[in-house]
PDB file of N, CA and C in Angstrom:
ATOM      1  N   UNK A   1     -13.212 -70.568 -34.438  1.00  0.00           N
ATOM      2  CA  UNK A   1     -14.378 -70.264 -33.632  1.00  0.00           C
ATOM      3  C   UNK A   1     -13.943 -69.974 -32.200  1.00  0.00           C
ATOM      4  N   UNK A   2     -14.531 -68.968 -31.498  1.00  0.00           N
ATOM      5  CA  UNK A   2     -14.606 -68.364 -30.229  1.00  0.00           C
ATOM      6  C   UNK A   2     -15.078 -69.499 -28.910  1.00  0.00           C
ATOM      7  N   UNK A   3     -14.684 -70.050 -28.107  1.00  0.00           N
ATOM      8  CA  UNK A   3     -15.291 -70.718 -26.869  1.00  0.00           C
ATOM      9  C   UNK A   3     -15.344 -69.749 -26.043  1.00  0.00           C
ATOM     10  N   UNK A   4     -16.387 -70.438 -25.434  1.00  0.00           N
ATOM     11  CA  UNK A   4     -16.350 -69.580 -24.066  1.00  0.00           C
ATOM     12  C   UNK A   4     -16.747 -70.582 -22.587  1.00  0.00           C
ATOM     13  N   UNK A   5     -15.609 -70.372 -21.654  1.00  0.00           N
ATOM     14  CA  UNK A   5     -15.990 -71.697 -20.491  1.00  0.00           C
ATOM     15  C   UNK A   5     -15.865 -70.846 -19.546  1.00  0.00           C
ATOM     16  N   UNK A   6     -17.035 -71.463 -18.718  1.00  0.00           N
ATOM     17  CA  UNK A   6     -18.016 -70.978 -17.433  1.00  0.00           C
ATOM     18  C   UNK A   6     -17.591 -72.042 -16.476  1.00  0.00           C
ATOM     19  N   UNK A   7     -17.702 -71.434 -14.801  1.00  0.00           N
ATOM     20  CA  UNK A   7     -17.420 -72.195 -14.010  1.00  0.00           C
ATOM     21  C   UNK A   7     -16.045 -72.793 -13.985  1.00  0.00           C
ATOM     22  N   UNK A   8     -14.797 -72.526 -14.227  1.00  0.00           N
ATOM     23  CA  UNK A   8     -14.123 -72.863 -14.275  1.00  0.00           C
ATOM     24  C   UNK A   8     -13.414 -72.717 -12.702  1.00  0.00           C
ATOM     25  N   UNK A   9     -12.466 -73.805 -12.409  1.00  0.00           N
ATOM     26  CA  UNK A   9     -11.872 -73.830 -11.510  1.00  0.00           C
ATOM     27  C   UNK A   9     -11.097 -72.638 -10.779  1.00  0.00           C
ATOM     28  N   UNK A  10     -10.954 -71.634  -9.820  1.00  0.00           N
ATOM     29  CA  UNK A  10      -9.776 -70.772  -9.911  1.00  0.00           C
ATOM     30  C   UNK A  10      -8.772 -71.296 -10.262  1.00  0.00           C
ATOM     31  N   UNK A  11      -7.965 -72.461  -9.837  1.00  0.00           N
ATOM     32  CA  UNK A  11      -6.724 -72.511  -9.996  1.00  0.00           C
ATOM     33  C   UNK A  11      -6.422 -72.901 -11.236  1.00  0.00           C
ATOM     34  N   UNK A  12      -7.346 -72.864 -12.870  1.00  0.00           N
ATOM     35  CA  UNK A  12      -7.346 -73.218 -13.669  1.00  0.00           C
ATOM     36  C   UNK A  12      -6.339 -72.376 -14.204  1.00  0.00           C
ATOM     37  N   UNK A  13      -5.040 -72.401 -15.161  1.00  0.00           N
ATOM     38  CA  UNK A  13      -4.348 -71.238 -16.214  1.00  0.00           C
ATOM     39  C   UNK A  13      -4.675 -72.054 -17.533  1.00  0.00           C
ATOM     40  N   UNK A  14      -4.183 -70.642 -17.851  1.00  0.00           N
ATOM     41  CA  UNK A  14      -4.193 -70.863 -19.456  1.00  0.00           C
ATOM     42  C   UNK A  14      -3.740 -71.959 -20.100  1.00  0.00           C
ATOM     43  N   UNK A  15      -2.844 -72.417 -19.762  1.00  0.00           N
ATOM     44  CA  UNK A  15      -1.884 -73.389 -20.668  1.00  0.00           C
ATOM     45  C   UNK A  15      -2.752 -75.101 -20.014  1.00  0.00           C
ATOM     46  N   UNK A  16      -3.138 -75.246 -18.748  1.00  0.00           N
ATOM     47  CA  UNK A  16      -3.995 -76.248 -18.615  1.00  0.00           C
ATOM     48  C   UNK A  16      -5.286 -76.034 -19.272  1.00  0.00           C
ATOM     49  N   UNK A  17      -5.828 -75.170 -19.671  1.00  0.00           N
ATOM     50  CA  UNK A  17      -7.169 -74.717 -20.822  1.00  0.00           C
ATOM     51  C   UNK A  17      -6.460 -75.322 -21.770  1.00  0.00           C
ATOM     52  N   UNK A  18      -5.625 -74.596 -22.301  1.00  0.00           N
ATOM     53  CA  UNK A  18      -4.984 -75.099 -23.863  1.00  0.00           C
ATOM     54  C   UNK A  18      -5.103 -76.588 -24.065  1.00  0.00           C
ATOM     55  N   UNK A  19      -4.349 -77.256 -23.333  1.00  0.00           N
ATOM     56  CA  UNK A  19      -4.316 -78.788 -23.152  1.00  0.00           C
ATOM     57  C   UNK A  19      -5.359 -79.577 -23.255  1.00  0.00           C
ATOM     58  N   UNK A  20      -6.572 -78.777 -22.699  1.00  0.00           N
ATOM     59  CA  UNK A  20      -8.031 -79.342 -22.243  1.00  0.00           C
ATOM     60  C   UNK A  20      -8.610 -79.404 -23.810  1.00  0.00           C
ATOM     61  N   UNK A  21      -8.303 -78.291 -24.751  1.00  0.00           N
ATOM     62  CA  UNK A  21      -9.000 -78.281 -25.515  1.00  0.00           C
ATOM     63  C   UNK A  21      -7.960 -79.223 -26.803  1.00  0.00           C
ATOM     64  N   UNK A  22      -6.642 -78.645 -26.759  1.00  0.00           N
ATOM     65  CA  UNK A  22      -6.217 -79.784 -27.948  1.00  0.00           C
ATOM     66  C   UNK A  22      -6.165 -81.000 -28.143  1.00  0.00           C
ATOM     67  N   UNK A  23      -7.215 -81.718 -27.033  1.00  0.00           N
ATOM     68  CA  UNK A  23      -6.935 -82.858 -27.288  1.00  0.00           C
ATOM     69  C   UNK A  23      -8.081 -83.160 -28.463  1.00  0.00           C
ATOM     70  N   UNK A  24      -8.991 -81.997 -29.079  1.00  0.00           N
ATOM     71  CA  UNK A  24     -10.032 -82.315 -29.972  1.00  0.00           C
ATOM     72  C   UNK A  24      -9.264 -81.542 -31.172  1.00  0.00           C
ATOM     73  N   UNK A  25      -7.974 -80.860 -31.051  1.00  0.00           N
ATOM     74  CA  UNK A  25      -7.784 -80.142 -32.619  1.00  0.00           C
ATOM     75  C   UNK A  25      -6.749 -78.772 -31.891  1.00  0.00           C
ATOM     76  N   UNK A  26      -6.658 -78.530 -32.745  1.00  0.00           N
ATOM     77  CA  UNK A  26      -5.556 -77.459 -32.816  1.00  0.00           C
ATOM     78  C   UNK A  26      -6.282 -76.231 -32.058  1.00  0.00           C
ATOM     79  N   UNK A  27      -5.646 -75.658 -30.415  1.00  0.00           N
ATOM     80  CA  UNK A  27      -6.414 -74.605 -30.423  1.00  0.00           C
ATOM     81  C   UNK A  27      -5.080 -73.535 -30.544  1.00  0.00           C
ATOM     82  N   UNK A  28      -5.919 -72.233 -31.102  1.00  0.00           N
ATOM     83  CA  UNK A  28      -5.224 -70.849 -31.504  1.00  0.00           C
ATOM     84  C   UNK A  28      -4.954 -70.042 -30.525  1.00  0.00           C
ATOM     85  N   UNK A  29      -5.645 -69.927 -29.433  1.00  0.00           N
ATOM     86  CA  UNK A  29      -5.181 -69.466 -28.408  1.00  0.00           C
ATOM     87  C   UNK A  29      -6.342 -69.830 -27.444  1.00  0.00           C
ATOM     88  N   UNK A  30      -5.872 -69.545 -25.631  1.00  0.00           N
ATOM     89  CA  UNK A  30      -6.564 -70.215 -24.497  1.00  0.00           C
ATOM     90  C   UNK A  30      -6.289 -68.986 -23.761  1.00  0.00           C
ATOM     91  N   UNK A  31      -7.315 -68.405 -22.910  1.00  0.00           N
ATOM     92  CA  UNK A  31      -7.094 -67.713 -22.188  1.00  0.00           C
ATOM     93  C   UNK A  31      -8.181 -67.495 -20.482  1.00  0.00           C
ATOM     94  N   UNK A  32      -7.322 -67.380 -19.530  1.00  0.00           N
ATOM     95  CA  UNK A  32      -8.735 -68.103 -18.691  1.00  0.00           C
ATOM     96  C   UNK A  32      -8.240 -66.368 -18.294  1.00  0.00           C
ATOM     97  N   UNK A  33      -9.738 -65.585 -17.820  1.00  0.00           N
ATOM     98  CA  UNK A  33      -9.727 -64.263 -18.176  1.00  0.00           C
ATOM     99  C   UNK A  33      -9.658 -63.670 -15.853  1.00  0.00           C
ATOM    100  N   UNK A  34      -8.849 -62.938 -15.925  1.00  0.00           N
ATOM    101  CA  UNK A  34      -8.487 -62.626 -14.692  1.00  0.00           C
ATOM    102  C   UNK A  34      -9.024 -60.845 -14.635  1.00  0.00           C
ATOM    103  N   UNK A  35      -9.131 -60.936 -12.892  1.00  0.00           N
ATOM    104  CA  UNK A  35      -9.021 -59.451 -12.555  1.00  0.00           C
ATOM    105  C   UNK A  35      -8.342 -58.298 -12.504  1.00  0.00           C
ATOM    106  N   UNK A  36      -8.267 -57.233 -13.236  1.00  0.00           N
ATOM    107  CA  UNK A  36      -7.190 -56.658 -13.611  1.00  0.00           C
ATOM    108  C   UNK A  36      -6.670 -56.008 -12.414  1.00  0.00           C
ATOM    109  N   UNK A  37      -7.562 -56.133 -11.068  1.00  0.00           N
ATOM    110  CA  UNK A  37      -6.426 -55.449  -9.887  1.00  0.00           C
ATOM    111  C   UNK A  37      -5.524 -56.573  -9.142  1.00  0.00           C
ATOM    112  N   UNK A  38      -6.054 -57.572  -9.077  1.00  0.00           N
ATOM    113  CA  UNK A  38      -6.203 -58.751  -8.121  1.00  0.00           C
ATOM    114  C   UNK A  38      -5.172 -59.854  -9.070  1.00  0.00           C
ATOM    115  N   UNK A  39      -5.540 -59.565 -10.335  1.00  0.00           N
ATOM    116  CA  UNK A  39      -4.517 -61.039 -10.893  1.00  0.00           C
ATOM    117  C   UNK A  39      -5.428 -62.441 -10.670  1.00  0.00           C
ATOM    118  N   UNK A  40      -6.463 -62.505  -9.899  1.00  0.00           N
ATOM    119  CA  UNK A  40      -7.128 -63.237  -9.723  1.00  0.00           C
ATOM    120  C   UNK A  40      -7.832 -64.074 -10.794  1.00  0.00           C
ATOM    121  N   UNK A  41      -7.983 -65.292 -10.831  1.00  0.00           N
ATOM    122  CA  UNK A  41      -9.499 -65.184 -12.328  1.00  0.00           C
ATOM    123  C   UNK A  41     -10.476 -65.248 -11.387  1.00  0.00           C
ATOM    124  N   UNK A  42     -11.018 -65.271 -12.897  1.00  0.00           N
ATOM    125  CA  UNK A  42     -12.689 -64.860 -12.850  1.00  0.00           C
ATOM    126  C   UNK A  42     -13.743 -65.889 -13.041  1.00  0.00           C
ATOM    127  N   UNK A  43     -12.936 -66.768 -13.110  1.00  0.00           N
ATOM    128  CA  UNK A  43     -13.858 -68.122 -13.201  1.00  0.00           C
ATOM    129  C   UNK A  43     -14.289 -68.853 -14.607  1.00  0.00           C
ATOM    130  N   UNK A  44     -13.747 -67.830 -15.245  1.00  0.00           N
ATOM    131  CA  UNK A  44     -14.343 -68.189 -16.950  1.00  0.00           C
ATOM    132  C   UNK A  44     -12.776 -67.813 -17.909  1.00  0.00           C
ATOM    133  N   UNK A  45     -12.878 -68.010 -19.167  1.00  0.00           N
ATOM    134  CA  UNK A  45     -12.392 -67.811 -19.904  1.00  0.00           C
ATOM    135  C   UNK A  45     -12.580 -68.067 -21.687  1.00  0.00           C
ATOM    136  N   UNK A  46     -11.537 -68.456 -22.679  1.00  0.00           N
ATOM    137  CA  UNK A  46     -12.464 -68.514 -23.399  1.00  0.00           C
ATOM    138  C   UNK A  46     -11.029 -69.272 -24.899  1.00  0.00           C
ATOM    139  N   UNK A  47     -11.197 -69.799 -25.485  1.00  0.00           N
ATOM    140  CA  UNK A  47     -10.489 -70.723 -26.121  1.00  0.00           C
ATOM    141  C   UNK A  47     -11.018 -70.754 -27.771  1.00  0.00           C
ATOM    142  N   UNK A  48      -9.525 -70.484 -28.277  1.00  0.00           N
ATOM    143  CA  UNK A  48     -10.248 -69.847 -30.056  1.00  0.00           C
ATOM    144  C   UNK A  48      -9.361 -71.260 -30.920  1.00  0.00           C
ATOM    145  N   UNK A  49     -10.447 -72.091 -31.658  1.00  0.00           N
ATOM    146  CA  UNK A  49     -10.100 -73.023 -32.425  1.00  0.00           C
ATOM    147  C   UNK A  49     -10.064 -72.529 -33.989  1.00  0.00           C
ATOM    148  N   UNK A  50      -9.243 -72.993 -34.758  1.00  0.00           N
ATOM    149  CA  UNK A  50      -9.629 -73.033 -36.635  1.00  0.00           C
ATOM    150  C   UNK A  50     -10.925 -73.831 -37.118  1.00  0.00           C
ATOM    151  N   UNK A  51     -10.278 -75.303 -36.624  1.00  0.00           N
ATOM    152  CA  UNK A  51     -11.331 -76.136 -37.086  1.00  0.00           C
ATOM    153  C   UNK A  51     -13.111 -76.118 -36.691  1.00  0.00           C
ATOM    154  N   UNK A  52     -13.642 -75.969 -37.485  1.00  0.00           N
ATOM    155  CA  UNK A  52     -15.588 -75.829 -36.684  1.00  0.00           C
ATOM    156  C   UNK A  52     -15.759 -77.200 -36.120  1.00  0.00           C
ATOM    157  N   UNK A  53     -15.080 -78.337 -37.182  1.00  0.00           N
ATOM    158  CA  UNK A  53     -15.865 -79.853 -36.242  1.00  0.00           C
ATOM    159  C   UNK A  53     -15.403 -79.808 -35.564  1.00  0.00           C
ATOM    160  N   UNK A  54     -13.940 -79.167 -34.922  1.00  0.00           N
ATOM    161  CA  UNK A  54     -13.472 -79.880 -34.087  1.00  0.00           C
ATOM    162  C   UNK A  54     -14.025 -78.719 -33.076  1.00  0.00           C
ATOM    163  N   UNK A  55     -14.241 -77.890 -32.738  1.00  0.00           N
ATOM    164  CA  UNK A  55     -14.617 -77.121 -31.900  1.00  0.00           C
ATOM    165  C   UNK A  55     -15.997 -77.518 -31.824  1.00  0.00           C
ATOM    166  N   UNK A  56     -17.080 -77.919 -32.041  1.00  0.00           N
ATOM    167  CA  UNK A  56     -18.687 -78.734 -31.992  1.00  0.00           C
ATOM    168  C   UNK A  56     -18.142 -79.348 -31.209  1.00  0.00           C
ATOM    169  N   UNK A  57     -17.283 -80.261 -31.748  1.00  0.00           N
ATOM    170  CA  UNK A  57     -17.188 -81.333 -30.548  1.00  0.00           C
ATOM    171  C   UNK A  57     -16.723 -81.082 -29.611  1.00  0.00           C
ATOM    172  N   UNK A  58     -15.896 -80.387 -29.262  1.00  0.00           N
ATOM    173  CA  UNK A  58     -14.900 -79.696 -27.870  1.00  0.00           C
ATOM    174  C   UNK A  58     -16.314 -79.961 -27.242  1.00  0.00           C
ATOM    175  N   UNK A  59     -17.073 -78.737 -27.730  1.00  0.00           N
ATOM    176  CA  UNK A  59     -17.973 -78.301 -26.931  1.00  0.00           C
ATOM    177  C   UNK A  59     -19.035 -79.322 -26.536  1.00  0.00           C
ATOM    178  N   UNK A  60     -19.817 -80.204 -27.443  1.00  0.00           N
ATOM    179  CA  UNK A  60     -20.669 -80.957 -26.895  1.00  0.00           C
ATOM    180  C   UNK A  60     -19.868 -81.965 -26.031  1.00  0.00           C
ATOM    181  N   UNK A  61     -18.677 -82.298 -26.177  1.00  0.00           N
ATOM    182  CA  UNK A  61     -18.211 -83.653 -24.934  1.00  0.00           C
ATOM    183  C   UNK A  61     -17.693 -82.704 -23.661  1.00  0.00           C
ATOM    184  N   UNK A  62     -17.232 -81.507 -23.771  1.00  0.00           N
ATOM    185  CA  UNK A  62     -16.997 -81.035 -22.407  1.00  0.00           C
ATOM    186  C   UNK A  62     -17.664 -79.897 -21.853  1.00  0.00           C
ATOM    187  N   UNK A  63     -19.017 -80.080 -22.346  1.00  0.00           N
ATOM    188  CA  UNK A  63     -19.732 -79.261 -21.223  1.00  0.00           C
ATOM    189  C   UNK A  63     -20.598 -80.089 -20.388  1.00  0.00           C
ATOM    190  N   UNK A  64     -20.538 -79.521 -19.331  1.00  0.00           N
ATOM    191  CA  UNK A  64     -21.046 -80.760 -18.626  1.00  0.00           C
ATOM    192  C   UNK A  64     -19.887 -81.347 -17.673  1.00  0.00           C
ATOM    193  N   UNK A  65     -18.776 -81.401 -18.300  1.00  0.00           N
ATOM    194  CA  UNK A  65     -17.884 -82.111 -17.706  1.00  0.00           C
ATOM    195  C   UNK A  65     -17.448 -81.620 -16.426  1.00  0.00           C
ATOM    196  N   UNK A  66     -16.745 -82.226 -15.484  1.00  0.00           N
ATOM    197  CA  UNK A  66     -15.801 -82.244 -14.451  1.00  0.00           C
ATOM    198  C   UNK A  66     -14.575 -81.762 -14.460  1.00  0.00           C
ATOM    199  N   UNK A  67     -13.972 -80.566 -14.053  1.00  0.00           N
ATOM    200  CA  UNK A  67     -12.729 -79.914 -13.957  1.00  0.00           C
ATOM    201  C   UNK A  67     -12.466 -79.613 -12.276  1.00  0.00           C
ATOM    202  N   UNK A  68     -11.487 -80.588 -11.536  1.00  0.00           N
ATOM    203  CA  UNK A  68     -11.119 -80.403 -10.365  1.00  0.00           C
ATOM    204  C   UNK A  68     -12.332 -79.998  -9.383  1.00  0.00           C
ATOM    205  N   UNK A  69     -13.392 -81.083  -9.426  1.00  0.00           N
ATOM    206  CA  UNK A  69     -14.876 -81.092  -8.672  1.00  0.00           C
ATOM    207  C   UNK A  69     -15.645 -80.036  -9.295  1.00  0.00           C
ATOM    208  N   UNK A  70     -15.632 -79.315 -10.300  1.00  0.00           N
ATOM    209  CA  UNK A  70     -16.649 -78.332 -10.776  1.00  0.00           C
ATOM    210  C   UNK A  70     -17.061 -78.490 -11.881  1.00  0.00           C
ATOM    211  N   UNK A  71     -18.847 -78.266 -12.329  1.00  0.00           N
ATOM    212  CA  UNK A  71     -18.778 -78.968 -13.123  1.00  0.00           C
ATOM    213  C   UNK A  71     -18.557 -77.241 -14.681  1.00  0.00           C
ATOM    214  N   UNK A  72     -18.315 -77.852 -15.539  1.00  0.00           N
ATOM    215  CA  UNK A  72     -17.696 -76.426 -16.420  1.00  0.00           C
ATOM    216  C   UNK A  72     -19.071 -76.273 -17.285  1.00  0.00           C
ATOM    217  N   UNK A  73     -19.441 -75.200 -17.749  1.00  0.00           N
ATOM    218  CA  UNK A  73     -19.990 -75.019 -18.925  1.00  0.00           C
ATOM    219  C   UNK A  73     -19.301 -74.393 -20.377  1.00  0.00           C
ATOM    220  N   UNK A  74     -19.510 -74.647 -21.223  1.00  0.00           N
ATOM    221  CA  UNK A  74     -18.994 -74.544 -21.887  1.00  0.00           C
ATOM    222  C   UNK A  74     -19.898 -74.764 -23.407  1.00  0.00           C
ATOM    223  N   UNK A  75     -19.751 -73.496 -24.204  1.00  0.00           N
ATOM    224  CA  UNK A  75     -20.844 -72.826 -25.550  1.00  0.00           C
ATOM    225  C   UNK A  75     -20.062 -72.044 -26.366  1.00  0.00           C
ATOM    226  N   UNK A  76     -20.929 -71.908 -27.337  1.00  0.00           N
ATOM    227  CA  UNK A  76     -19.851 -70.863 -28.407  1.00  0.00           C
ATOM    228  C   UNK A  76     -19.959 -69.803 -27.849  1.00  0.00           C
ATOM    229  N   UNK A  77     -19.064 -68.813 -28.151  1.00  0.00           N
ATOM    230  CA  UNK A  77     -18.907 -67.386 -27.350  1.00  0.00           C
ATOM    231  C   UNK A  77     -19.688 -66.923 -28.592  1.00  0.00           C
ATOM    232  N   UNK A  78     -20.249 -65.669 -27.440  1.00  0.00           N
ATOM    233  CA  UNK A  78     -20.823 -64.766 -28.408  1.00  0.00           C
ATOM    234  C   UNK A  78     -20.399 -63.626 -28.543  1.00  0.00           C
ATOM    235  N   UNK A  79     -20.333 -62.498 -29.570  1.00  0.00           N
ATOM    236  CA  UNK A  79     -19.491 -61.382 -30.090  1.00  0.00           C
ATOM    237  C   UNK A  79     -20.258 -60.440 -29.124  1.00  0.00           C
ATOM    238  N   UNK A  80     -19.161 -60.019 -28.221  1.00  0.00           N
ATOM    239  CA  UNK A  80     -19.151 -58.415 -27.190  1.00  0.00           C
ATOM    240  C   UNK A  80     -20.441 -57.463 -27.454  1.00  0.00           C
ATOM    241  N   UNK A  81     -21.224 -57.176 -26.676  1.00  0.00           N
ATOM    242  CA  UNK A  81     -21.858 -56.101 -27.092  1.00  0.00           C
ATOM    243  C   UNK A  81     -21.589 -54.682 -26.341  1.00  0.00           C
ATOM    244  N   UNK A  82     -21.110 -53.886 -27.573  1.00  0.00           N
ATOM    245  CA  UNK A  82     -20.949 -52.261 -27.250  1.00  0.00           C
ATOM    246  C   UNK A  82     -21.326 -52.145 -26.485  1.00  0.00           C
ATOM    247  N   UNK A  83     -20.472 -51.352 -25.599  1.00  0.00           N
ATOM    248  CA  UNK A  83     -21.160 -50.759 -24.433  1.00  0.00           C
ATOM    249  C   UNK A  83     -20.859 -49.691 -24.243  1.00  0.00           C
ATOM    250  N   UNK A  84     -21.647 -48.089 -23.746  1.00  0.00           N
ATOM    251  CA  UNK A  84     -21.304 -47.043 -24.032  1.00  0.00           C
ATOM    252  C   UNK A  84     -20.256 -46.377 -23.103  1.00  0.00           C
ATOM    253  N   UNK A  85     -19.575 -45.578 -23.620  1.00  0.00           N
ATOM    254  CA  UNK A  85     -17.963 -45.294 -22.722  1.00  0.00           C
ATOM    255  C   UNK A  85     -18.585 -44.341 -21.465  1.00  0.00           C
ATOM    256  N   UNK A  86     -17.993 -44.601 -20.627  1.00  0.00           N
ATOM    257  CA  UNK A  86     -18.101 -43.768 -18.731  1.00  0.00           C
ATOM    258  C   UNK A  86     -19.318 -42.778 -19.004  1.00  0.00           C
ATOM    259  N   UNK A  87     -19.790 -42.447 -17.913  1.00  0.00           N
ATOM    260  CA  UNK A  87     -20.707 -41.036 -17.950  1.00  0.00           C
ATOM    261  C   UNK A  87     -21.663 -41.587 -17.220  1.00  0.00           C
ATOM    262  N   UNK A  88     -23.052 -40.475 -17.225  1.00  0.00           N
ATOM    263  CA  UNK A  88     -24.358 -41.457 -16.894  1.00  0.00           C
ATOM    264  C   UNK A  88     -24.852 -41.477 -17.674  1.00  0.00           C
ATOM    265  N   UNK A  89     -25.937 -42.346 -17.734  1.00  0.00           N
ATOM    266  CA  UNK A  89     -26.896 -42.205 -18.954  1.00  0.00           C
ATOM    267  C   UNK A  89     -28.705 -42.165 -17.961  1.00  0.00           C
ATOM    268  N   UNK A  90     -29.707 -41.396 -18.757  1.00  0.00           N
ATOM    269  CA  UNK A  90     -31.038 -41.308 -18.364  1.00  0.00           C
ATOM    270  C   UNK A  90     -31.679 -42.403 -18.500  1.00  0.00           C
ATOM    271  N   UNK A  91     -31.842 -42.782 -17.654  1.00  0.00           N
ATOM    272  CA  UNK A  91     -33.161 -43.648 -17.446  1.00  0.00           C
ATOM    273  C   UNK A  91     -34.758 -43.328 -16.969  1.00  0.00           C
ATOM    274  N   UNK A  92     -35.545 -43.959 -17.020  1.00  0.00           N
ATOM    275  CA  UNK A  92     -37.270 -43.395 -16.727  1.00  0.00           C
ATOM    276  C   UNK A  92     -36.960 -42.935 -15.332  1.00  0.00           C
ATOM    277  N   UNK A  93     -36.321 -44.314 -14.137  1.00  0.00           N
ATOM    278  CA  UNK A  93     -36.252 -43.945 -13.065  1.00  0.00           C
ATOM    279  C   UNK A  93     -35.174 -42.793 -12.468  1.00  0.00           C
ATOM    280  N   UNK A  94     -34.216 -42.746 -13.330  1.00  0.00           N
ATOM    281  CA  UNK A  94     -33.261 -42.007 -12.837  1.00  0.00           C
ATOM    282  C   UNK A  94     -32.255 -42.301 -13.512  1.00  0.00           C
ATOM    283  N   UNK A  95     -30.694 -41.767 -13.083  1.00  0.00           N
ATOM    284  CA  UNK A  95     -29.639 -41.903 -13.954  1.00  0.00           C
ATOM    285  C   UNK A  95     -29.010 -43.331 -12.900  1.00  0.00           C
ATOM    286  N   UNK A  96     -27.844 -43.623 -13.838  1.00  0.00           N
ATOM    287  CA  UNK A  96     -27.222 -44.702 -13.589  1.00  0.00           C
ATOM    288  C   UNK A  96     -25.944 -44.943 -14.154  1.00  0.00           C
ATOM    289  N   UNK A  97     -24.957 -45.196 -13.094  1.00  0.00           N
ATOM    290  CA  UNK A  97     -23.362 -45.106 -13.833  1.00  0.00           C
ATOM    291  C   UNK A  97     -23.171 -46.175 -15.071  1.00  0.00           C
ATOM    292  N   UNK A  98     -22.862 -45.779 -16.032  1.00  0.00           N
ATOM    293  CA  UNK A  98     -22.753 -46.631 -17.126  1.00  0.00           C
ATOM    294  C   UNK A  98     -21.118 -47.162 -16.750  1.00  0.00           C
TER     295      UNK A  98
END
Protein backbone atom coordinates (compact mmCIF):
# COMPACT_ATOMS: atom_id res chain seq x y z
CA UNK A 1 0.00 0.00 0.00
CA UNK A 2 0.88 3.65 -1.05
CA UNK A 3 1.39 6.37 2.05
CA UNK A 4 1.30 9.56 1.68
CA UNK A 5 2.87 12.20 4.51
CA UNK A 6 1.96 15.82 4.70
CA UNK A 7 3.68 18.47 6.59
CA UNK A 8 6.71 17.01 6.86
CA UNK A 9 9.77 18.59 8.20
CA UNK A 10 12.22 20.14 5.40
CA UNK A 11 15.10 18.66 6.77
CA UNK A 12 13.31 15.33 6.68
CA UNK A 13 15.26 12.53 3.90
CA UNK A 14 14.32 9.60 2.79
CA UNK A 15 16.14 7.14 4.74
CA UNK A 16 14.88 8.99 8.18
CA UNK A 17 11.13 8.35 6.51
CA UNK A 18 12.18 4.78 5.98
CA UNK A 19 13.11 4.31 9.65
CA UNK A 20 9.92 6.19 10.75
CA UNK A 21 7.90 3.76 9.08
CA UNK A 22 9.74 0.28 9.72
CA UNK A 23 9.34 0.36 12.92
CA UNK A 24 5.52 -0.98 12.09
CA UNK A 25 6.72 -3.59 9.17
CA UNK A 26 8.71 -3.82 6.31
CA UNK A 27 8.65 -0.66 4.16
CA UNK A 28 9.35 -1.11 0.16
CA UNK A 29 10.39 2.05 -0.49
CA UNK A 30 10.40 5.89 1.26
CA UNK A 31 10.63 8.79 -0.60
CA UNK A 32 10.25 12.42 0.73
CA UNK A 33 9.42 14.15 -2.78
CA UNK A 34 11.71 17.34 -3.70
CA UNK A 35 11.87 20.25 -6.25
CA UNK A 36 13.19 19.38 -9.37
CA UNK A 37 15.13 22.85 -9.78
CA UNK A 38 15.98 23.58 -6.20
CA UNK A 39 16.69 19.95 -4.77
CA UNK A 40 14.66 21.31 -2.12
CA UNK A 41 11.59 19.20 -0.59
CA UNK A 42 8.40 19.82 -0.72
CA UNK A 43 7.24 19.07 2.48
CA UNK A 44 5.54 15.78 1.75
CA UNK A 45 6.39 12.54 0.52
CA UNK A 46 5.17 9.19 0.43
CA UNK A 47 6.17 5.53 1.76
CA UNK A 48 5.07 2.06 0.00
CA UNK A 49 4.48 -0.93 2.53
CA UNK A 50 3.53 -4.94 1.55
CA UNK A 51 1.83 -5.57 4.62
CA UNK A 52 -2.06 -3.77 4.82
CA UNK A 53 -2.11 -4.27 8.85
CA UNK A 54 0.87 -3.06 9.13
CA UNK A 55 0.46 -0.02 7.06
CA UNK A 56 -3.38 0.80 9.00
CA UNK A 57 -1.44 1.01 11.70
CA UNK A 58 1.58 3.13 10.49
CA UNK A 59 -1.03 5.31 9.65
CA UNK A 60 -3.52 5.55 12.49
CA UNK A 61 -0.50 5.91 15.31
CA UNK A 62 1.44 8.48 13.23
CA UNK A 63 -0.78 10.87 12.04
CA UNK A 64 -1.13 13.30 14.20
CA UNK A 65 2.18 12.80 15.42
CA UNK A 66 5.23 15.09 16.08
CA UNK A 67 8.25 15.13 13.63
CA UNK A 68 10.97 17.79 14.76
CA UNK A 69 8.00 20.37 16.17
CA UNK A 70 5.58 19.68 13.19
CA UNK A 71 2.81 18.05 13.49
CA UNK A 72 2.69 15.31 10.18
CA UNK A 73 -0.33 14.09 8.47
CA UNK A 74 -0.38 11.18 7.24
CA UNK A 75 -3.37 8.83 4.93
CA UNK A 76 -3.42 6.38 2.29
CA UNK A 77 -2.24 7.90 -0.93
CA UNK A 78 -4.44 8.18 -3.53
CA UNK A 79 -3.80 7.04 -7.32
CA UNK A 80 -2.56 10.32 -9.57
CA UNK A 81 -5.12 11.84 -11.53
CA UNK A 82 -4.38 12.34 -15.38
CA UNK A 83 -3.67 15.36 -16.18
CA UNK A 84 -3.74 16.68 -19.68
CA UNK A 85 -0.18 17.25 -21.40
CA UNK A 86 0.99 21.32 -21.97
CA UNK A 87 -1.26 23.53 -24.19
CA UNK A 88 -4.34 25.56 -23.19
CA UNK A 89 -7.41 24.29 -22.68
CA UNK A 90 -11.13 26.37 -23.02
CA UNK A 91 -12.79 27.31 -20.33
CA UNK A 92 -16.43 29.34 -20.02
CA UNK A 93 -14.25 32.24 -18.76
CA UNK A 94 -11.38 31.97 -20.88
CA UNK A 95 -8.34 29.82 -21.58
CA UNK A 96 -5.89 28.70 -19.02
CA UNK A 97 -2.33 27.15 -19.05
CA UNK A 98 -2.82 23.57 -18.38
Amino acid sequence: MNIFIGSLPFAVKDEALKELFATYGEVSSARVVTDKFTGRSKGFGFVEMEDEVATKKAIAELNGSEIQGRTIVVNEAKPREERPEGGYQRRDNGFRRS
